[in-house]
PDB file of N, CA and C in Angstrom:
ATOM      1  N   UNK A   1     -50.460 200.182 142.236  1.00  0.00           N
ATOM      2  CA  UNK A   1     -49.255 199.789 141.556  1.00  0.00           C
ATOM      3  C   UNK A   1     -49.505 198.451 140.882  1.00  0.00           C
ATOM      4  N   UNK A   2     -49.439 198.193 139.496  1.00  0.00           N
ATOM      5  CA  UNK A   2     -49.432 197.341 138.936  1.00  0.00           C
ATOM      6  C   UNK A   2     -48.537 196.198 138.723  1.00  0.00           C
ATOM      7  N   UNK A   3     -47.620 196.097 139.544  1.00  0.00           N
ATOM      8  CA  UNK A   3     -46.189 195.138 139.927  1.00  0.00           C
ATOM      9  C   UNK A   3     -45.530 195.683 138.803  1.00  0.00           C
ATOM     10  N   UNK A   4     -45.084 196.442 137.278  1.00  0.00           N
ATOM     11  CA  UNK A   4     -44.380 196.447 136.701  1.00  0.00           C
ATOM     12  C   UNK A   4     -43.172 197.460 137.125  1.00  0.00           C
ATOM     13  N   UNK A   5     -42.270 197.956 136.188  1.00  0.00           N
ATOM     14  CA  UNK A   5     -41.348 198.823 136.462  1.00  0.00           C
ATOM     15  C   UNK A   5     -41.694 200.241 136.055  1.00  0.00           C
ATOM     16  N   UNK A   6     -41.663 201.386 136.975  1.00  0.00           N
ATOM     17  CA  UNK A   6     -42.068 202.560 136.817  1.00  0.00           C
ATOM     18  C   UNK A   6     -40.545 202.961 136.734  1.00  0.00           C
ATOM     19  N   UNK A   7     -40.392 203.663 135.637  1.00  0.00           N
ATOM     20  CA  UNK A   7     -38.980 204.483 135.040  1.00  0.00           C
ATOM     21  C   UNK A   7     -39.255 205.594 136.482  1.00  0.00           C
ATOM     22  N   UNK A   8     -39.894 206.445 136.146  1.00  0.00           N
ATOM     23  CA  UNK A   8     -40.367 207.705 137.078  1.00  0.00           C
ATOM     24  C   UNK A   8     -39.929 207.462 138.650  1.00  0.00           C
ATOM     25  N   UNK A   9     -40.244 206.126 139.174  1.00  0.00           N
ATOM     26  CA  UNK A   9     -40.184 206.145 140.747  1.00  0.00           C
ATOM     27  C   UNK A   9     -39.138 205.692 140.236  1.00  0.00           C
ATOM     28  N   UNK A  10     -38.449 204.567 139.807  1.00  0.00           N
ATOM     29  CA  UNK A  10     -37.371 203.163 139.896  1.00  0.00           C
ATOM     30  C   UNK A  10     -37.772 202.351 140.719  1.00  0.00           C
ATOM     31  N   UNK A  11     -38.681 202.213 140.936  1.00  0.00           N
ATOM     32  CA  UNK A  11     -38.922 200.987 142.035  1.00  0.00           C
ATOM     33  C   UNK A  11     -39.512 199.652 141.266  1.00  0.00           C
ATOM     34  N   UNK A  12     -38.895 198.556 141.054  1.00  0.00           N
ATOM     35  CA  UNK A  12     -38.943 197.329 140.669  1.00  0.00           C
ATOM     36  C   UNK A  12     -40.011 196.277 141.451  1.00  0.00           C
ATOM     37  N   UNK A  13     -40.367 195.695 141.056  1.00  0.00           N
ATOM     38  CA  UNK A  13     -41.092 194.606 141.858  1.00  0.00           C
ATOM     39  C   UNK A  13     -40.494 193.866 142.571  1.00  0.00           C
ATOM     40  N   UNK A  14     -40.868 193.179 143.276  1.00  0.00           N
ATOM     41  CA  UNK A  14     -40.130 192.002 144.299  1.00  0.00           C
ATOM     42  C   UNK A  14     -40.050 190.823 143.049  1.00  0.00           C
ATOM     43  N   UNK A  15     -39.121 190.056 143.564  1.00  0.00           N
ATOM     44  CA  UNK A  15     -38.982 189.135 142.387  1.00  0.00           C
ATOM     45  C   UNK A  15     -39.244 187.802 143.245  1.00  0.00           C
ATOM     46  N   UNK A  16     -40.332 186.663 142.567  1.00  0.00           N
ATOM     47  CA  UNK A  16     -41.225 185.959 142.996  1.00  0.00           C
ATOM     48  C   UNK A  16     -40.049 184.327 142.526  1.00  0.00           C
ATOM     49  N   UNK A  17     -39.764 183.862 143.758  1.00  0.00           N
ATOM     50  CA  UNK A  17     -39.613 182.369 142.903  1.00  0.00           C
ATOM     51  C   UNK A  17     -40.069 181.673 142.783  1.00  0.00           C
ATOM     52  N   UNK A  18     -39.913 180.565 141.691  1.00  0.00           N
ATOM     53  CA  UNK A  18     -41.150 179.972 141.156  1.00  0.00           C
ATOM     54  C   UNK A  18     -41.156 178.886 141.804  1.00  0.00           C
ATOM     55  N   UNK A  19     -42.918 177.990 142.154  1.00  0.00           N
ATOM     56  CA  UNK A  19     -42.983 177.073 142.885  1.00  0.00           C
ATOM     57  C   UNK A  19     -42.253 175.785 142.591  1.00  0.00           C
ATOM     58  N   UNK A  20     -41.649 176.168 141.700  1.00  0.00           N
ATOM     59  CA  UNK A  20     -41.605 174.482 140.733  1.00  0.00           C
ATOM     60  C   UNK A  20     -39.965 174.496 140.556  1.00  0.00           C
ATOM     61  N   UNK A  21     -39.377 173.044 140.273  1.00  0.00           N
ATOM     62  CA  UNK A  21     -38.312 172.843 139.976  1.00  0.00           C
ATOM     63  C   UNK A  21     -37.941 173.095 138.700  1.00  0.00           C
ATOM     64  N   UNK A  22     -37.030 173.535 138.057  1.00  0.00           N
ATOM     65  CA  UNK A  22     -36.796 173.513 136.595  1.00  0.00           C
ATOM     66  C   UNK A  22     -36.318 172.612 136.056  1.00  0.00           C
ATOM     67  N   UNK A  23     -36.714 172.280 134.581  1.00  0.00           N
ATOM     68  CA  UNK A  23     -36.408 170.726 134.179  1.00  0.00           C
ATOM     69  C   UNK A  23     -34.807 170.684 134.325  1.00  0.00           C
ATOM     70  N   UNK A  24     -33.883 169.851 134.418  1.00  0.00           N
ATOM     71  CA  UNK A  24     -32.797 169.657 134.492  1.00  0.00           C
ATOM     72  C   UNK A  24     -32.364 167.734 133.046  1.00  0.00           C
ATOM     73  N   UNK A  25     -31.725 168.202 131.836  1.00  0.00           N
ATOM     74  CA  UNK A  25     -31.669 167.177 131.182  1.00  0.00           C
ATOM     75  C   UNK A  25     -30.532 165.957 131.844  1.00  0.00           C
ATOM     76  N   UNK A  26     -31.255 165.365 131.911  1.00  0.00           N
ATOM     77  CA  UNK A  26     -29.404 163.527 132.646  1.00  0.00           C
ATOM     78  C   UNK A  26     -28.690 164.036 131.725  1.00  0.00           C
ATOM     79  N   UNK A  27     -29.122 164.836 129.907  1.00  0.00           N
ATOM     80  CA  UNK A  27     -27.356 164.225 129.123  1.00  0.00           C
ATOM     81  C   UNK A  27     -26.810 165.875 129.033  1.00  0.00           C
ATOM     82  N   UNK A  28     -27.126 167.177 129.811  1.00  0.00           N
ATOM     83  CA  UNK A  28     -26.756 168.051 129.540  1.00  0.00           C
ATOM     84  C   UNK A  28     -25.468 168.310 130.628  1.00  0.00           C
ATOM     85  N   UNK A  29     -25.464 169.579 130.524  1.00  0.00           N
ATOM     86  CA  UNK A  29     -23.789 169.670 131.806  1.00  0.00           C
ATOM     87  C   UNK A  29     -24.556 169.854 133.028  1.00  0.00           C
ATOM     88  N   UNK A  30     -24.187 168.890 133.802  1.00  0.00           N
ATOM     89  CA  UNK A  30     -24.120 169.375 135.155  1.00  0.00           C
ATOM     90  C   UNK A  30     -23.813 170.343 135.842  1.00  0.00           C
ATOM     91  N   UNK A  31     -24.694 171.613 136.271  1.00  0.00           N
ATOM     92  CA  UNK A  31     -24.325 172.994 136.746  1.00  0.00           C
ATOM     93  C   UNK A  31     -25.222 172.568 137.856  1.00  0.00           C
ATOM     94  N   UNK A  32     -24.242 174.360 138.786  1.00  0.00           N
ATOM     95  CA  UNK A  32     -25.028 174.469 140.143  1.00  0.00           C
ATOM     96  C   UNK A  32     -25.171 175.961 139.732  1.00  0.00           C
ATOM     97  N   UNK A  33     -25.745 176.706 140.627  1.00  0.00           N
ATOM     98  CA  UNK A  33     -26.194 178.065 140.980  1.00  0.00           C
ATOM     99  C   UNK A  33     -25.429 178.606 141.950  1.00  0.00           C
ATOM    100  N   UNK A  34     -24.210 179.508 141.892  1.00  0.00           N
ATOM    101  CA  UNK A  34     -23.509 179.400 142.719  1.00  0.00           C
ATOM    102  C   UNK A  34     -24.729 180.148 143.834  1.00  0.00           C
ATOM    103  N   UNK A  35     -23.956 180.008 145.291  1.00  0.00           N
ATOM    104  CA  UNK A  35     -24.679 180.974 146.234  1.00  0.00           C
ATOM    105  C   UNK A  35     -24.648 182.403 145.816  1.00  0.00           C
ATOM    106  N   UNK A  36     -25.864 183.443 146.478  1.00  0.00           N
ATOM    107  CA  UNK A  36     -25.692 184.589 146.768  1.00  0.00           C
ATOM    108  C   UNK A  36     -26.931 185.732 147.056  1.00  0.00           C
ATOM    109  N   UNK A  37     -26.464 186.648 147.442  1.00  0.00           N
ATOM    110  CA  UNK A  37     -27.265 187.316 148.333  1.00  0.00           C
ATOM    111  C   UNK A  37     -27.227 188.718 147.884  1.00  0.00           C
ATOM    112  N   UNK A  38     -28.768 188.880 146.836  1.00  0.00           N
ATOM    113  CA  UNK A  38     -28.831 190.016 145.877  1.00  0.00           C
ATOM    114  C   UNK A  38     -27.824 190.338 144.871  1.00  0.00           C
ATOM    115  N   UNK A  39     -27.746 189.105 144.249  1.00  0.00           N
ATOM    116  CA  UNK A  39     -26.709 188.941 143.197  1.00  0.00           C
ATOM    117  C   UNK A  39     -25.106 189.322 143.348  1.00  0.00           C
ATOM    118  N   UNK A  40     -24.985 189.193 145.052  1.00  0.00           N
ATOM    119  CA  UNK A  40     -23.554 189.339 145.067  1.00  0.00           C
ATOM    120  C   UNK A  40     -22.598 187.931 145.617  1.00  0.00           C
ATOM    121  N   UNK A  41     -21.684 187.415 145.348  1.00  0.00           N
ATOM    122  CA  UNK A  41     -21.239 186.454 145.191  1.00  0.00           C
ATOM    123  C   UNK A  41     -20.088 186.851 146.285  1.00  0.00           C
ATOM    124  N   UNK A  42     -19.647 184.923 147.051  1.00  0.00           N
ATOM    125  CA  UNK A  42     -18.642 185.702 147.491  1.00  0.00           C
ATOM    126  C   UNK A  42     -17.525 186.158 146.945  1.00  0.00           C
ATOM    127  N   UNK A  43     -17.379 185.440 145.573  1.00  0.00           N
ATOM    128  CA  UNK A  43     -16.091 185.951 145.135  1.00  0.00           C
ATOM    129  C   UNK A  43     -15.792 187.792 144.430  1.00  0.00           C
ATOM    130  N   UNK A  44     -17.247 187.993 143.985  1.00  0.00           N
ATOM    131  CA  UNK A  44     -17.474 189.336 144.232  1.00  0.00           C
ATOM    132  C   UNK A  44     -17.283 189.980 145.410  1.00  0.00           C
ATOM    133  N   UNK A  45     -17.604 189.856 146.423  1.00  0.00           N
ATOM    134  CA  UNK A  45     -17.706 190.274 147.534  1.00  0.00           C
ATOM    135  C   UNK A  45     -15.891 190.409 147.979  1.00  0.00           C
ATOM    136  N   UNK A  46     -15.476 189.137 147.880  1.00  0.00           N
ATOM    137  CA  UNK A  46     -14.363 189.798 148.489  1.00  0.00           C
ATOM    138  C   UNK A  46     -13.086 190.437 147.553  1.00  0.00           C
ATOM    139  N   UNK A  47     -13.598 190.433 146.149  1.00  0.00           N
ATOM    140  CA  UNK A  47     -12.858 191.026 145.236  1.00  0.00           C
ATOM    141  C   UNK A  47     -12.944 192.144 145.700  1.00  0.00           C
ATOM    142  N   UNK A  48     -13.928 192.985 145.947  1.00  0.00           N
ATOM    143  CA  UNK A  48     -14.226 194.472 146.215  1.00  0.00           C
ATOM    144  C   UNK A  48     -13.881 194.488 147.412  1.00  0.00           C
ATOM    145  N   UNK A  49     -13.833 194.006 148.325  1.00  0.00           N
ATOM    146  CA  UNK A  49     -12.951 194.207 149.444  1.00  0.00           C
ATOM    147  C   UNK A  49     -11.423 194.084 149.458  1.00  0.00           C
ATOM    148  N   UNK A  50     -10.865 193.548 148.979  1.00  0.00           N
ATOM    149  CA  UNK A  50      -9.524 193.627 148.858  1.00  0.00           C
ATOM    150  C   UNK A  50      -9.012 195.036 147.534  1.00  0.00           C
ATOM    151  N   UNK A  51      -9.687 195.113 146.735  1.00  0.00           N
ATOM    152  CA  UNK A  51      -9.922 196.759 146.164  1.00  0.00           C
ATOM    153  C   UNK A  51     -10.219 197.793 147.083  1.00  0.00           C
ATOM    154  N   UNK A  52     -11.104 197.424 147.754  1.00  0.00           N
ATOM    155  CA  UNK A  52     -11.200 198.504 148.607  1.00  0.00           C
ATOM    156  C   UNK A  52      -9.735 198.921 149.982  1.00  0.00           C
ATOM    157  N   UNK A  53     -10.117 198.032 150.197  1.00  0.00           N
ATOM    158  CA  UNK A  53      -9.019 198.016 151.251  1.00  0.00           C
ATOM    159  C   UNK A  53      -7.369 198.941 151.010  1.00  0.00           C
ATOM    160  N   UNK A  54      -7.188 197.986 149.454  1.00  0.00           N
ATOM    161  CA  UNK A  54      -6.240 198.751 149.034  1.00  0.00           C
ATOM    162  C   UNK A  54      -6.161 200.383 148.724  1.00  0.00           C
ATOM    163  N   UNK A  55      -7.518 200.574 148.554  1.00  0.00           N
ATOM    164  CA  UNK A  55      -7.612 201.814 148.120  1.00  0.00           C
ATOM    165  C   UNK A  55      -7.526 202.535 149.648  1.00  0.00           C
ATOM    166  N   UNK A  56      -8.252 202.316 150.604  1.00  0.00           N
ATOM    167  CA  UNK A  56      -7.969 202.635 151.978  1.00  0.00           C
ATOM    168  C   UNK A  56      -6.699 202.834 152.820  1.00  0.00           C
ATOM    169  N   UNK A  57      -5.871 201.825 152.379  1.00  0.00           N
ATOM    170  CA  UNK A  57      -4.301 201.914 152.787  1.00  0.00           C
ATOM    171  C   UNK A  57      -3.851 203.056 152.078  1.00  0.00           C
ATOM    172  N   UNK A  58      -3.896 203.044 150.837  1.00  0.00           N
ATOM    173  CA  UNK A  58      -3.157 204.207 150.278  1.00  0.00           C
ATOM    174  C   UNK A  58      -3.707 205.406 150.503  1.00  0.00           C
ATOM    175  N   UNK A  59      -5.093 205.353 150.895  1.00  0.00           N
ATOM    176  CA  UNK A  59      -5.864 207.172 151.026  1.00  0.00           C
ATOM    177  C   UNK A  59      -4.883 207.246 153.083  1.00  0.00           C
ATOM    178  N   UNK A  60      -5.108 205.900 153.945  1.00  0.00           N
ATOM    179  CA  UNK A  60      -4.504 206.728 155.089  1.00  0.00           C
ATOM    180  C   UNK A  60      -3.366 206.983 155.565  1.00  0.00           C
ATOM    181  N   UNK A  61      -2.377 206.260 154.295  1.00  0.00           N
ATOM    182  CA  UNK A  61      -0.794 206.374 154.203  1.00  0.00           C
ATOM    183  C   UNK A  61      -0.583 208.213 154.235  1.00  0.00           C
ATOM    184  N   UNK A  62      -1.681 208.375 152.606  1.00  0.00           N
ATOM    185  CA  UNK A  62      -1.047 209.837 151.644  1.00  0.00           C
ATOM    186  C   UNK A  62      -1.808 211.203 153.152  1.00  0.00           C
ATOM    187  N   UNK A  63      -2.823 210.665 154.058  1.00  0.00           N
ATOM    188  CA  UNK A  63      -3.059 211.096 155.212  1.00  0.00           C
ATOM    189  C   UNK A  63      -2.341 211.632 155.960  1.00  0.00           C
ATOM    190  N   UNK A  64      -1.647 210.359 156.822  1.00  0.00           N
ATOM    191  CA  UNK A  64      -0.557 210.611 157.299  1.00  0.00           C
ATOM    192  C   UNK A  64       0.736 211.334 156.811  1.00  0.00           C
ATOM    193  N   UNK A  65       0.917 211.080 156.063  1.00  0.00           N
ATOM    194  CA  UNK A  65       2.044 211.622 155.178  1.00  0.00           C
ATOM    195  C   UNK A  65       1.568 213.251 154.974  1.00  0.00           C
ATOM    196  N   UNK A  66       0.210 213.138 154.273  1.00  0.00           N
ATOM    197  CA  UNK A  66       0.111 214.864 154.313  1.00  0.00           C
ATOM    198  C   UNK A  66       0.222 215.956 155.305  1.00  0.00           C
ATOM    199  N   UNK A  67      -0.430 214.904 156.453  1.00  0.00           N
ATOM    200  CA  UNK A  67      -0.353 215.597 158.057  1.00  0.00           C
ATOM    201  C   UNK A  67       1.061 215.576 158.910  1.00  0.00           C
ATOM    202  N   UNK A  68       2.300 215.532 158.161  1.00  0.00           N
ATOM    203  CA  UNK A  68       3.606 214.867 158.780  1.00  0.00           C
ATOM    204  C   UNK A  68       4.105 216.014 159.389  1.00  0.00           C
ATOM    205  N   UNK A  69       3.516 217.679 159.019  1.00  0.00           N
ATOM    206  CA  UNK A  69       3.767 218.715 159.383  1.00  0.00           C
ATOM    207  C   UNK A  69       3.398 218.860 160.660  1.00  0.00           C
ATOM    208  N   UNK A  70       2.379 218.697 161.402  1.00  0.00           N
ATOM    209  CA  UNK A  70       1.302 219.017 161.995  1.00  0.00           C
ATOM    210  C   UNK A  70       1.936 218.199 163.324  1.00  0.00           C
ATOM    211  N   UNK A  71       2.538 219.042 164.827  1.00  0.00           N
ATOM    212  CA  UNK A  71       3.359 218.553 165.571  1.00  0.00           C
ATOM    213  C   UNK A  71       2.578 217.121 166.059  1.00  0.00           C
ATOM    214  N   UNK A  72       1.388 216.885 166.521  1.00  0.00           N
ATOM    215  CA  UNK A  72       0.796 216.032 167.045  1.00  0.00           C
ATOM    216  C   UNK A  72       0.760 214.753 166.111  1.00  0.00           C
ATOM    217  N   UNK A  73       0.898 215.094 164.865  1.00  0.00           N
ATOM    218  CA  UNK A  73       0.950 213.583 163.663  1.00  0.00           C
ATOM    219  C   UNK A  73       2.644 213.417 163.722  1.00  0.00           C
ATOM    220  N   UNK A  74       3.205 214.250 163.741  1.00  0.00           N
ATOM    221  CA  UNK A  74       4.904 213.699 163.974  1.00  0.00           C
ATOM    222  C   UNK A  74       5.342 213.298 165.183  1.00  0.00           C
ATOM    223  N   UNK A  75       4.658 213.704 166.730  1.00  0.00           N
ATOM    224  CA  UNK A  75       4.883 212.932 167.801  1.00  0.00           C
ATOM    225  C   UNK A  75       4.323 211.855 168.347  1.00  0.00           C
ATOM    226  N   UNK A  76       2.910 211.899 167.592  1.00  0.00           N
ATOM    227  CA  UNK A  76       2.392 210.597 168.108  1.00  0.00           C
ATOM    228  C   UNK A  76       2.565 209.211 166.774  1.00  0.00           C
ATOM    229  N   UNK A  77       2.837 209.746 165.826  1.00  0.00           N
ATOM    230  CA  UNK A  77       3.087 208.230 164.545  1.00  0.00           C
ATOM    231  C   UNK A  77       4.453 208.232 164.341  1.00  0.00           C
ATOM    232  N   UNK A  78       4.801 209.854 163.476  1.00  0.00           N
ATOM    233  CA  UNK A  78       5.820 209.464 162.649  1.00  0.00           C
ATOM    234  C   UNK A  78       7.492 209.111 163.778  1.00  0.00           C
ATOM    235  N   UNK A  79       7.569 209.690 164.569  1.00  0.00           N
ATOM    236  CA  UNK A  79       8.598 209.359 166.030  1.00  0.00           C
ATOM    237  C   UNK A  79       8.436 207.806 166.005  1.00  0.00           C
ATOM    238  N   UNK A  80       7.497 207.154 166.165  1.00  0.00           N
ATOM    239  CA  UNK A  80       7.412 205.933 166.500  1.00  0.00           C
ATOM    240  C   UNK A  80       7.471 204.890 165.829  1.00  0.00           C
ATOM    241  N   UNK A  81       8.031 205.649 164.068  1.00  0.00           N
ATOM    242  CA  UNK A  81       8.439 204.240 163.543  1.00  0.00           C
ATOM    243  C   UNK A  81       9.749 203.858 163.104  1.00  0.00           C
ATOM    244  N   UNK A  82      10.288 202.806 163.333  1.00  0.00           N
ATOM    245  CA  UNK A  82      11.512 202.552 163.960  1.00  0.00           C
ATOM    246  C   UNK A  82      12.513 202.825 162.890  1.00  0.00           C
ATOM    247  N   UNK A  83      12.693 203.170 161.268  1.00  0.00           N
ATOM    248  CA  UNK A  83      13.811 203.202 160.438  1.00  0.00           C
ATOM    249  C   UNK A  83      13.873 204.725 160.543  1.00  0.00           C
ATOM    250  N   UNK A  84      12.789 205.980 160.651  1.00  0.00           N
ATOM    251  CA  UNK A  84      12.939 206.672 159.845  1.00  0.00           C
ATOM    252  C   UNK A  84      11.976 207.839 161.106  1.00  0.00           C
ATOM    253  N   UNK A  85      12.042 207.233 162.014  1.00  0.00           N
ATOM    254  CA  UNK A  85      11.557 208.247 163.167  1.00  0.00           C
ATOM    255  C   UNK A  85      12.359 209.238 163.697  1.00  0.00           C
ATOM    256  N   UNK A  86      13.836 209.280 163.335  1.00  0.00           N
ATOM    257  CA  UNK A  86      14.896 210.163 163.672  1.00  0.00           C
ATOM    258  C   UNK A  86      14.888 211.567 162.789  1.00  0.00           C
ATOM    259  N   UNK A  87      14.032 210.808 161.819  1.00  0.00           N
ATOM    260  CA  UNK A  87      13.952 212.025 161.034  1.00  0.00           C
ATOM    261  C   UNK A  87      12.921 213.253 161.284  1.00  0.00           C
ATOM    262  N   UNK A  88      11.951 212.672 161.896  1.00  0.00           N
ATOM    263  CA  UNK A  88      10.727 213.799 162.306  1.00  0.00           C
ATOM    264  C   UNK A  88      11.223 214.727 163.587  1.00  0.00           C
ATOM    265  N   UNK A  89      12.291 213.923 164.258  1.00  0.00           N
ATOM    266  CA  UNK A  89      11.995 214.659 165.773  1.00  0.00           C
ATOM    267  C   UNK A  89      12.929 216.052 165.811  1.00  0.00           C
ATOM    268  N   UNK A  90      12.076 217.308 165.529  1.00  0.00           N
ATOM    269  CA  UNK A  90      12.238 218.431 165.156  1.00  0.00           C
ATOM    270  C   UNK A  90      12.644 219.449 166.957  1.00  0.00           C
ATOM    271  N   UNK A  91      13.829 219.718 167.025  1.00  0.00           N
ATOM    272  CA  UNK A  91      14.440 220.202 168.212  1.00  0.00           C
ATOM    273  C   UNK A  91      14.420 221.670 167.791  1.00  0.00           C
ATOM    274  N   UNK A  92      14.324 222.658 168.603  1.00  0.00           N
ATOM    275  CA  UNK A  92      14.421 224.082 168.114  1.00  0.00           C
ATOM    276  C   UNK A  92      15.580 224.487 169.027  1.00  0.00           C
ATOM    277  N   UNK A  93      16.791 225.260 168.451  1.00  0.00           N
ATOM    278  CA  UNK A  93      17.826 225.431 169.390  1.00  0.00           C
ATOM    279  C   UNK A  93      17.068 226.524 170.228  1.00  0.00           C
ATOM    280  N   UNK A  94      17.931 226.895 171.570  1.00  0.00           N
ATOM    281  CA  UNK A  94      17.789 227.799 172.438  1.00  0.00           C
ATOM    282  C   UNK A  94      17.607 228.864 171.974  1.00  0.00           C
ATOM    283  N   UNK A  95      18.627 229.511 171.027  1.00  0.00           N
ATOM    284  CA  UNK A  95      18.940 230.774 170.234  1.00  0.00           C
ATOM    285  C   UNK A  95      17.548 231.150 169.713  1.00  0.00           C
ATOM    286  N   UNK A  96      16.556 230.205 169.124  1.00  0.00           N
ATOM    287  CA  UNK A  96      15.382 230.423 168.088  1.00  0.00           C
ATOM    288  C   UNK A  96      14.236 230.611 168.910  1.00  0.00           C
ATOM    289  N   UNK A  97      14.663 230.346 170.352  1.00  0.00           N
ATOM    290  CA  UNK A  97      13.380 229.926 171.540  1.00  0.00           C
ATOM    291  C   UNK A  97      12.553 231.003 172.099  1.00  0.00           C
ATOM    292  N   UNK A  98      11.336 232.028 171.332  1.00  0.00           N
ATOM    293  CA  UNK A  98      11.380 233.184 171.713  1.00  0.00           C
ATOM    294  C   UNK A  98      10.996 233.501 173.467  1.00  0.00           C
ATOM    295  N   UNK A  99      11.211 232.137 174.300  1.00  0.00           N
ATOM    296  CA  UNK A  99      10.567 232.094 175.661  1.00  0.00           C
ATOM    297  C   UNK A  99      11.989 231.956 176.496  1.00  0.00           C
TER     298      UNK A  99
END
């Protein structure tokens, strides 16, 4: 392997840093490099986590909610939350009881 980039595999070289400081001018702007770890930043980092997350709440809300049929998701969640738990708890009269 010749260290370059092979299209065919995708495998990249390791990337080498250099021994040396880079010139820095006294009359130019003063910059830093922010931190990070394989070009992810934290403010990247926790942007996509709070995206994510959100996206997570809403996939185990529409979950729950889809499963609201299903006796064991209406006695063990939906019963137990306090505005709107009166509404799940499904009684079958005697008359309907084929036992």
């Amino acid at each position: 392997m010749s260290g370059e980039f092979h299209p065919s595999t995708g495998i990249l070289p390791p990337k080498v840093q250099p021994k040396y400081q880079t010139y820095k001018s006294p009359y130019g702007p003063k910059y830093t490099v922010q931190n990070n770890l394989r070009g992810w930043t934290f403010k990247s980092v926790s942007r996509l986590g709070m995206t994510l997350a959100g996206f997570g709440g809403v996939a185990g809300f529409f979950a729950v909610y889809f499963f609201s049929d299903v006796p064991r998701v209406r006695k063990d969640i939906w019963q137990k939350v306090p505005i709107i738990g009166q509404h799940y708890v499904k009684e079958v009269p005697a008359s309907d009881n084929p036992f």
